[in-house]
Protein backbone atom coordinates (compact mmCIF):
# COMPACT_ATOMS: atom_id res chain seq x y z
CA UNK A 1 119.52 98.33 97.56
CA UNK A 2 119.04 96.93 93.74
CA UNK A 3 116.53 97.83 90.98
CA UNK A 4 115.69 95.52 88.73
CA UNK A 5 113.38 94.27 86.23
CA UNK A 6 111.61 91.16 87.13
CA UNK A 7 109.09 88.76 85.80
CA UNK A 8 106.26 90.72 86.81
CA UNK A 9 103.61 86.62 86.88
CA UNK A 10 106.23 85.69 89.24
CA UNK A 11 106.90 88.63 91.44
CA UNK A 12 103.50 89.82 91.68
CA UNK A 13 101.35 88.50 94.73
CA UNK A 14 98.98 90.52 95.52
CA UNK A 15 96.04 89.52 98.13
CA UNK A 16 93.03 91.08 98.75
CA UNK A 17 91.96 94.67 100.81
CA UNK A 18 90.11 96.87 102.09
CA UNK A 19 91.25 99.81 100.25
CA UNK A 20 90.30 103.28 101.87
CA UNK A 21 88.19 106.26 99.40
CA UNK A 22 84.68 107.94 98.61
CA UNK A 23 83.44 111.63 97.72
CA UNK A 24 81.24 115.10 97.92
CA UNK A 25 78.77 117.63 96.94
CA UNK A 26 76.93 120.28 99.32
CA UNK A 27 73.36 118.68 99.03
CA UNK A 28 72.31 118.64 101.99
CA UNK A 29 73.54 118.64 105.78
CA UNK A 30 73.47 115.00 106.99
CA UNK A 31 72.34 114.98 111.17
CA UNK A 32 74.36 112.01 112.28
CA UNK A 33 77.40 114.37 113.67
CA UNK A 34 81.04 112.17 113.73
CA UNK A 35 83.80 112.63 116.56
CA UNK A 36 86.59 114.30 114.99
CA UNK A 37 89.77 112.24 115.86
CA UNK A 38 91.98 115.15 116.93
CA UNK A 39 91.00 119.00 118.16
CA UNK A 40 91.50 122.28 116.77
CA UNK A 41 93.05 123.13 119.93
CA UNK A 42 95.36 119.97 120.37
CA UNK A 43 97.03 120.60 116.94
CA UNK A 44 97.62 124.21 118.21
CA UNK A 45 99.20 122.95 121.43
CA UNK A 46 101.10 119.91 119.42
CA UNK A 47 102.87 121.73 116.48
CA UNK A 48 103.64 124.70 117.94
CA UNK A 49 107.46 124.45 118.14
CA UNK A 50 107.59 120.81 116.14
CA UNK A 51 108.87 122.21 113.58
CA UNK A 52 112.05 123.82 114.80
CA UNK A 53 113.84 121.35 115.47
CA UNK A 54 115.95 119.67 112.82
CA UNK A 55 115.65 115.94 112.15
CA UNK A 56 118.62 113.98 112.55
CA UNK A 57 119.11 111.77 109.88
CA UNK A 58 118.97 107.69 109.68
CA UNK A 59 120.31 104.97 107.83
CA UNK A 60 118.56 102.17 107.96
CA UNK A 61 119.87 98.43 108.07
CA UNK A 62 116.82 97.17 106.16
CA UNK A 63 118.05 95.89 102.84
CA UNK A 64 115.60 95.93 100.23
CA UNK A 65 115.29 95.77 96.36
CA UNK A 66 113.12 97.78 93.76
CA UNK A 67 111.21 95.73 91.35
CA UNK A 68 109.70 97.32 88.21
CA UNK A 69 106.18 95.86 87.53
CA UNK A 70 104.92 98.79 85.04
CA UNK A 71 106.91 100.83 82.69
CA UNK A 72 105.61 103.25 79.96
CA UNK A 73 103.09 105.39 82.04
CA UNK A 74 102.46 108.88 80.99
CA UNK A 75 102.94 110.81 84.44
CA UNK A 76 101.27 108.62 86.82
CA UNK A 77 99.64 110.09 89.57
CA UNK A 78 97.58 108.34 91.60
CA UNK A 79 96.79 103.93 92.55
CA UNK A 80 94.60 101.59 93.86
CA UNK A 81 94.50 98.37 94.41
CA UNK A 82 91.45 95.94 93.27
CA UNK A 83 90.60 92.67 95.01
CA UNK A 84 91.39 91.00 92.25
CA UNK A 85 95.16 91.56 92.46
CA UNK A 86 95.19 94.42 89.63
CA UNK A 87 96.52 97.79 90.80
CA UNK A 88 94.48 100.47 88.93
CA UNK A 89 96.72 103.77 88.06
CA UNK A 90 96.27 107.14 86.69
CA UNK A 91 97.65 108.85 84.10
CA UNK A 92 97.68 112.52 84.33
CA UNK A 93 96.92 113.00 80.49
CA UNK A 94 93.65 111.27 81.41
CA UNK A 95 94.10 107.35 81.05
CA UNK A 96 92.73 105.06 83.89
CA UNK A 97 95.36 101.86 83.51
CA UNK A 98 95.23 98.29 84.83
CA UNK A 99 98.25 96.52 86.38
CA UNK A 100 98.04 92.81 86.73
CA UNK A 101 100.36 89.48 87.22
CA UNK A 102 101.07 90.02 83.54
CA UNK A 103 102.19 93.85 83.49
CA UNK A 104 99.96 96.99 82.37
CA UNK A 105 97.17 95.77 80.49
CA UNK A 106 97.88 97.64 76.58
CA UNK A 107 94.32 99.25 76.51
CA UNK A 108 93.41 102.06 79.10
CA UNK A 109 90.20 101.52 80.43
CA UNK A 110 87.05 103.20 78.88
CA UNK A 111 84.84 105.22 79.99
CA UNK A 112 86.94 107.72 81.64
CA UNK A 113 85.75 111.21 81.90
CA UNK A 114 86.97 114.35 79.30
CA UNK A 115 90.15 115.85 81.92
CA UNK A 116 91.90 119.67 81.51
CA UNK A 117 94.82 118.20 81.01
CA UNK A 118 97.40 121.35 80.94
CA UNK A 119 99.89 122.08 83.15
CA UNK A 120 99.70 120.41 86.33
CA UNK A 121 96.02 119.01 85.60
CA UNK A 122 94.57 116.00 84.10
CA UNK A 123 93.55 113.02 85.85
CA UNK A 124 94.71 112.52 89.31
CA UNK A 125 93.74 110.63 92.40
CA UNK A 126 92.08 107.31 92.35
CA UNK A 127 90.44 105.24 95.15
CA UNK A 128 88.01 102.89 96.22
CA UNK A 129 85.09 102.89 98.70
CA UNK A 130 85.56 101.02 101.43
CA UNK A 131 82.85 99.01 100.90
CA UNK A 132 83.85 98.36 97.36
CA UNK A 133 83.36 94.55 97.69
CA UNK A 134 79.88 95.59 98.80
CA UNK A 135 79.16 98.96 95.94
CA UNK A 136 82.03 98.71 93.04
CA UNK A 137 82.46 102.35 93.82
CA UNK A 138 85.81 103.98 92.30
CA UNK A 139 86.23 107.84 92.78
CA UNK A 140 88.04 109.82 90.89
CA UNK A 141 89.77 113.38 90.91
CA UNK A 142 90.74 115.64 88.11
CA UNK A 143 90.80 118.69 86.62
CA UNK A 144 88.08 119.77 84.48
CA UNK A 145 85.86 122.70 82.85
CA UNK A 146 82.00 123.22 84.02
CA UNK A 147 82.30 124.72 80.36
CA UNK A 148 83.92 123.09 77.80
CA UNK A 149 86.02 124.59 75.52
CA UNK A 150 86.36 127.86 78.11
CA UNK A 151 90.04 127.07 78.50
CA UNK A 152 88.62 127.63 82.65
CA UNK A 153 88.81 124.29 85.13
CA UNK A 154 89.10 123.50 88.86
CA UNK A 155 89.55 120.46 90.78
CA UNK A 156 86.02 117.81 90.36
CA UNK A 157 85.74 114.35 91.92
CA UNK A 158 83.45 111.83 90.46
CA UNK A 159 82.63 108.19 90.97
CA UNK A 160 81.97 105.37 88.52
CA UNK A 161 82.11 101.60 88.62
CA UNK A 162 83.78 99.28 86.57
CA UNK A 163 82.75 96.29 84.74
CA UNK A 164 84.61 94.73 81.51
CA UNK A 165 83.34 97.32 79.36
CA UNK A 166 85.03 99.54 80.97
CA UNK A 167 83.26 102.51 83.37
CA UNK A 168 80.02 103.22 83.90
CA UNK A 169 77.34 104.84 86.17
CA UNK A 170 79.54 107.73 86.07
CA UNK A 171 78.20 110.89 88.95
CA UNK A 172 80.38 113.99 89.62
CA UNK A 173 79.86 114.43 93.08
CA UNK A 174 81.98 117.99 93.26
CA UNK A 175 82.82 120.82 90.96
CA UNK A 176 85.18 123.22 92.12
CA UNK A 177 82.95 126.71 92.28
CA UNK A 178 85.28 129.41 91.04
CA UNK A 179 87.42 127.98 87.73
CA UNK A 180 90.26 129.84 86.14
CA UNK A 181 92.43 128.93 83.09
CA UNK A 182 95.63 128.53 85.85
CA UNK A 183 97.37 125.37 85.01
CA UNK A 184 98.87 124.96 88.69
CA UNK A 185 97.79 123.40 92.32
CA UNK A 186 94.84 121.48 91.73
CA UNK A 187 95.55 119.51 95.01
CA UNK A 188 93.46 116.15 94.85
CA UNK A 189 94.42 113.59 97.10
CA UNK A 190 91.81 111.30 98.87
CA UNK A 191 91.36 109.80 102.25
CA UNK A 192 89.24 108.36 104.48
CA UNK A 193 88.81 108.48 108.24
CA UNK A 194 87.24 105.95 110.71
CA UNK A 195 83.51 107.04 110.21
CA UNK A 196 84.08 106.59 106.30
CA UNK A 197 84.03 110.18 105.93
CA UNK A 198 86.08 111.84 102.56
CA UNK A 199 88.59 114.27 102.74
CA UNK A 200 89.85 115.84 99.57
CA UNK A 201 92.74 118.52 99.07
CA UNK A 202 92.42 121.22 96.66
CA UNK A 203 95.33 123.45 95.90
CA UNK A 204 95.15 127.43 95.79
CA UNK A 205 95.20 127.26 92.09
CA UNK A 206 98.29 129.51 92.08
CA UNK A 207 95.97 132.75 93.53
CA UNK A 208 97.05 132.11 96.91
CA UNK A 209 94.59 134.65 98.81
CA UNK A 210 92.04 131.86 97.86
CA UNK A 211 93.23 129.65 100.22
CA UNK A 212 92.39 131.95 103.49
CA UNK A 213 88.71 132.36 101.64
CA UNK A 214 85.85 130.32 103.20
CA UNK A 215 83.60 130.84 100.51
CA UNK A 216 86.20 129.64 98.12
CA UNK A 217 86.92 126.30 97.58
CA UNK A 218 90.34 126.70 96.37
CA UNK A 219 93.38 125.84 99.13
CA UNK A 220 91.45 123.87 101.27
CA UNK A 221 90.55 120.16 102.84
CA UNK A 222 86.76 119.38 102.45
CA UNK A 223 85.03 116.85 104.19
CA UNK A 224 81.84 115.28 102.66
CA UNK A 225 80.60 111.76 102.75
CA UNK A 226 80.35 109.08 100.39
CA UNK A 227 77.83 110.11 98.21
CA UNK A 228 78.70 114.35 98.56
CA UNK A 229 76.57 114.90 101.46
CA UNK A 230 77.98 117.65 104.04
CA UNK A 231 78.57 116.41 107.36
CA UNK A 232 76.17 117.96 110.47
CA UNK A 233 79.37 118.44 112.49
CA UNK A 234 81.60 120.05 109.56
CA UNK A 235 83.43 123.73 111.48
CA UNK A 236 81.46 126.04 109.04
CA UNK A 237 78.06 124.59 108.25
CA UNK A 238 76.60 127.17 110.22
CA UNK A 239 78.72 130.25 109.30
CA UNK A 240 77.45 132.79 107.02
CA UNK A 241 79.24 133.06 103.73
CA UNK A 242 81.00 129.86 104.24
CA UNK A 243 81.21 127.05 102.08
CA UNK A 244 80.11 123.93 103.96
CA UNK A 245 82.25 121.77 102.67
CA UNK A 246 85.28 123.25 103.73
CA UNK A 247 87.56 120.97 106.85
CA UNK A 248 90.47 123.53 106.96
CA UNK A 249 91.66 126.37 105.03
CA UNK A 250 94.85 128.01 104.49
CA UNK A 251 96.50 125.24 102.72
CA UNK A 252 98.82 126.32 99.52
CA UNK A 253 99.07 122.88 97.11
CA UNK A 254 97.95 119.49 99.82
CA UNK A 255 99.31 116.25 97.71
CA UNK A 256 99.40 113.81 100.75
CA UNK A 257 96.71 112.88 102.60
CA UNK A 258 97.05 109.53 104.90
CA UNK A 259 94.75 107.91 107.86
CA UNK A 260 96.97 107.36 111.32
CA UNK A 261 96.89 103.56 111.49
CA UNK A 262 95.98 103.67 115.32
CA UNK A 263 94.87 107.01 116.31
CA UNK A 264 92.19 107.77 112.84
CA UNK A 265 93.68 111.74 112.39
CA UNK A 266 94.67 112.65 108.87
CA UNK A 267 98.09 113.77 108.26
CA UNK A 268 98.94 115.97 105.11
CA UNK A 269 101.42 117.50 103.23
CA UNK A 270 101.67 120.30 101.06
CA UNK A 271 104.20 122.09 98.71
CA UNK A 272 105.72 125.36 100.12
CA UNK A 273 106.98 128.07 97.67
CA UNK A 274 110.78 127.63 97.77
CA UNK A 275 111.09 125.46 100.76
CA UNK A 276 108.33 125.59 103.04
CA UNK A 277 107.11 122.36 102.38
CA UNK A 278 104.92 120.88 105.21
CA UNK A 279 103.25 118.06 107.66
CA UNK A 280 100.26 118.98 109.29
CA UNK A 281 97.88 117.31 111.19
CA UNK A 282 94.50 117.85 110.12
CA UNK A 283 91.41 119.16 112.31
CA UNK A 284 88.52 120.79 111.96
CA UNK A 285 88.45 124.63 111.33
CA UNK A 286 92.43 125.02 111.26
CA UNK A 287 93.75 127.63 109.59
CA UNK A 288 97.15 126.34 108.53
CA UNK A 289 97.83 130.00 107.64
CA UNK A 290 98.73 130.46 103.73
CA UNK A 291 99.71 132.83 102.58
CA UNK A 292 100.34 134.25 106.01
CA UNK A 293 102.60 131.76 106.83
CA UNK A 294 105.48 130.09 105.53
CA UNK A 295 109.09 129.27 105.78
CA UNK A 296 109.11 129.11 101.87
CA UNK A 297 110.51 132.31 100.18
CA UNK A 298 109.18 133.66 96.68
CA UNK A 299 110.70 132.43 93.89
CA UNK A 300 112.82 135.45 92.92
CA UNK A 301 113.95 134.74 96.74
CA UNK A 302 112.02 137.00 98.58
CA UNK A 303 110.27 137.03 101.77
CA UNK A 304 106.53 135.91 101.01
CA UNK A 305 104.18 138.67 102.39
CA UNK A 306 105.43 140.35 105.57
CA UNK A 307 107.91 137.31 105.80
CA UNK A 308 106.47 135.56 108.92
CA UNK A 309 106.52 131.92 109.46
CA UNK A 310 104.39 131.73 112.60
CA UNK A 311 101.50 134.17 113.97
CA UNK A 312 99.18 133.53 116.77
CA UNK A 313 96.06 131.55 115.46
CA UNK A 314 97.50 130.37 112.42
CA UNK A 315 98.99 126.45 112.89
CA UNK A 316 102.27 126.23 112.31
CA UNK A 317 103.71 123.16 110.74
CA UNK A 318 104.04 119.62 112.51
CA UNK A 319 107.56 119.42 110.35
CA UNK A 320 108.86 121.69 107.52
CA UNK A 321 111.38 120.76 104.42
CA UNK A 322 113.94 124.11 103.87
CA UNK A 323 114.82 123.68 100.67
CA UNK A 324 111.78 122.08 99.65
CA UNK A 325 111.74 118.38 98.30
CA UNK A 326 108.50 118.98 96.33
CA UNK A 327 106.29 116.08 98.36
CA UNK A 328 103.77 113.74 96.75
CA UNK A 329 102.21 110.66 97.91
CA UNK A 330 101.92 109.18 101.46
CA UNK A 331 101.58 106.65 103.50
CA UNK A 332 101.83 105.24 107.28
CA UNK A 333 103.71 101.73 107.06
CA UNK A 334 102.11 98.74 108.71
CA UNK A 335 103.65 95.73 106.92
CA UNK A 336 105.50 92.36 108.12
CA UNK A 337 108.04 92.48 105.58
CA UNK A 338 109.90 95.45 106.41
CA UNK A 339 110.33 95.12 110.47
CA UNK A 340 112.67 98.17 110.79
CA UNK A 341 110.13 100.54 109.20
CA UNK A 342 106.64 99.49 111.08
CA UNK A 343 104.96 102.58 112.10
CA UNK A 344 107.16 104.65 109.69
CA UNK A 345 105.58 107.78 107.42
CA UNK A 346 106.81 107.45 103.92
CA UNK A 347 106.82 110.87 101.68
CA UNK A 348 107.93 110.56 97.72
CA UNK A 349 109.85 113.58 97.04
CA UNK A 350 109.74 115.13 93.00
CA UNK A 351 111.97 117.82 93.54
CA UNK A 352 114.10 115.87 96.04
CA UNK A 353 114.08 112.61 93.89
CA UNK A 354 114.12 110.05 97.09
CA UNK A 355 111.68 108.57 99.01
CA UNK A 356 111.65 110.11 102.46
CA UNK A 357 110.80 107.40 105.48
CA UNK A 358 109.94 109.66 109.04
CA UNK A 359 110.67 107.79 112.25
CA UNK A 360 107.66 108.80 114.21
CA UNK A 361 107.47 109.09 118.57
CA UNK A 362 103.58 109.21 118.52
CA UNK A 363 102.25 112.37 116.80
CA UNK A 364 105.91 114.09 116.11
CA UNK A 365 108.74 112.86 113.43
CA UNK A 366 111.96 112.32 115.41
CA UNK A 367 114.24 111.32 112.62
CA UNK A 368 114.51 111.37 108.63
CA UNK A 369 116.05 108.61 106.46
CA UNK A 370 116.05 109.54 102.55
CA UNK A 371 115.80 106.06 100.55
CA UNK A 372 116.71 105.80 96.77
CA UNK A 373 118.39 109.24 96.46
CA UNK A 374 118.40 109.73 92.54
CA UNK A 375 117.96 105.87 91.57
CA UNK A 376 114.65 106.26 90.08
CA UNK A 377 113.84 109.52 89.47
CA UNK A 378 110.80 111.87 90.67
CA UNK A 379 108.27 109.96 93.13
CA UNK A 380 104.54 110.96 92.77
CA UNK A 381 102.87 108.20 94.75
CA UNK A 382 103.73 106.30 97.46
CA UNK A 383 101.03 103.34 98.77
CA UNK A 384 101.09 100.17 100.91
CA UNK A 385 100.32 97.24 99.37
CA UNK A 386 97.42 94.62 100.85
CA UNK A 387 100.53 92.43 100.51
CA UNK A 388 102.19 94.64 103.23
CA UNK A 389 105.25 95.78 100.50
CA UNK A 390 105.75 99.46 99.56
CA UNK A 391 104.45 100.73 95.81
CA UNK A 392 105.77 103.80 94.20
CA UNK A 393 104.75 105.88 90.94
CA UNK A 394 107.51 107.64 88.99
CA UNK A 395 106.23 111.05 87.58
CA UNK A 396 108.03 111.28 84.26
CA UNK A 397 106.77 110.76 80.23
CA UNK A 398 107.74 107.18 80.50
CA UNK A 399 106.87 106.58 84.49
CA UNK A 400 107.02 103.65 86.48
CA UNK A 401 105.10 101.37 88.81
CA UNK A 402 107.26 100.14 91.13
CA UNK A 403 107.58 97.83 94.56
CA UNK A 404 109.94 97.50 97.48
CA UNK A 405 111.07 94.23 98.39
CA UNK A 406 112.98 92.63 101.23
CA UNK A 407 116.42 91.43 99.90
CA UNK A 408 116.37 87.54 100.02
């Protein structure tokens, strides 16, 4: 494996895709009602057990090479890639930045809406509808306050589009209801599923009874469509004191959200306490049971709550990381040029500082390889390119865009 710097004009090929986002607001139940790709009761029945077992490790014979295309981002979080070529990225202090054949453009672009940037907050996800070609829809996900100044945010998604002025037509779509001055677990990834409906993580903004609330939006998945309308088929649109929004609930800090290439279901992750971290499978009206739940421990070490890391009616993990490795970003692998890895889940790891690739046997992980162990430092994002190569964003002051290569 080598990292290197490299002309980024030369290196950079990028063609064009499809990329996968869009957004939410309760405004109104919508009657068409979607399948849902996978049952309550077949996750029940499926990770039950999964995550006992230990993953035996691999080492892969794929040689590969890191190449640097973007250095000198503020804590990166989130990417997308434009038809043009240009990779959009986030900065979590609240810059939207361009990457093209000639490196990061030296102006962020304008337009970009007022963030809460403290702690763990600022600007976060980014993605594109996928009929962008079609709408020039871009959604966005940040922290922010319904009243500035109040020191008080929660997580918001918005949408804009973007011409050469910069943004414009800007609409939040959702506002977090309940906002507290906590700087912590904000969530905010984005995905898509088959029907082009949006799920969106939200963390339990560090009050972790939150999450097991269903008229709180805080430690959840929601599930709207494009334009914030609530799905007729959504698990609590008809349940008093509910919030219709919600997809799941019981989720502590969700920061990887990624569509199954072949069977549609959305696979997360979210950040345990200390260790604990975990890989569900996502369907409707799942309680994924935090706090209840956990193989994490309290920080000072102690059990959390009555110590319990499985109780009937609460889904235990698909796969759990004891320690934790702190996982951001995700994504199923599809590509040509990496042959070994096809059908692969790739995790970044901050804690863990590696890029973790899961060798999957249809909906379980059978095996763990840990790529680029402390060679590039905390990985926030990981994405596959419409080129079919790997991208990853470094989470650091002076973060990285980087791509995996094939060794020649």
């Amino acid at each position: 494996m080598l990292i290197q710097n490299v002309n980024v004009a030369e290196q950079m090929k990028l063609g064009t895709r499809k990329y996968l986002p869009i957004l939410l607001l309760a405004v109104g139940v919508f009657a068409p009602v979607q399948a849902h790709p996978i049952s309550a009761e077949a996750v029940m029945a499926l990770q039950q057990g999964a995550h006992a077992q230990a993953l035996p490790r691999l080492r892969s014979k794929q040689a590969f090479r890191v190449v640097t295309l973007a250095s000198g981002l503020e804590h990166p979080w989130g990417m997308a890639f434009l038809p043009d070529g240009s990779i959009l990225v986030t900065e979590r202090p609240g810059r939207l930045r361009r990457v093209t054949t000639n490196g990061l453009d030296p102006q962020p672009i304008a337009g970009v809406p007022q963030v809460f940037a403290q702690g763990q907050g600022g600007l976060l996800d980014v993605a594109l509808h996928p009929q962008y070609s079609e709408n020039g829809w871009i959604y966005l996900t940040y922290a922010a306050e319904k009243i500035p100044g109040s020191g008080r945010a929660g997580t918001r998604v918005a949408r804009a589009k973007l011409g050469q002025e910069g943004l414009y037509d800007l609409e939040v779509l959702f506002d977090m209801e309940r906002q507290t001055p906590a700087g912590q677990h904000f969530g905010s990834r984005l995905a898509f599923d088959k029907e082009g409906l949006l799920y969106i993580s939200t963390g339990d903004r560090g009050e972790r009874d939150r999450a097991q609330d269903l008229g709180d939006h805080a430690g959840k998945v929601l599930r709207v469509t494009d334009s914030g309308g609530i799905p007729a088929d959504n698990p609590f649109v008809n349940q008093a004191g509910a919030l219709p929004e919600i997809y799941t609930y019981g989720n502590r800090n969700i920061q990887g959200l990624a569509r199954h290439p072949e069977t549609g279901v959305i696979w997360s992750h979210e950040h345990g306490p200390q260790g604990g971290d975990e890989i569900n499978l996502i369907a409707p009206g799942v309680n994924y049971g935090w706090p209840l739940i956990t193989h994490g421990r309290e920080y000072t070490g102690e059990p959390v709550g009555q110590g319990r890391s499985e109780a009937p009616g609460l889904a235990s993990p698909l796969l759990h990381w004891t320690p934790s490795i702190a996982p951001s970003g995700m994504a199923f692998y599809t590509g040509e040029a990496f042959p070994e890895w096809q059908g692969n889940l790739f995790v970044g790891a901050l804690a863990g500082q590696h890029l973790a690739r899961l060798q999957l046997q249809g909906d379980r992980a059978v095996a763990e390889e840990r790529l680029l162990e402390g060679a590039v430092g905390r990985i926030r994002d990981v994405r596959q390119g419409p080129d079919g190569l790997l991208y990853l964003l470094t989470d650091a002051p002076n973060g990285s865009l980087l791509r995996l290569e094939p060794e020649s």
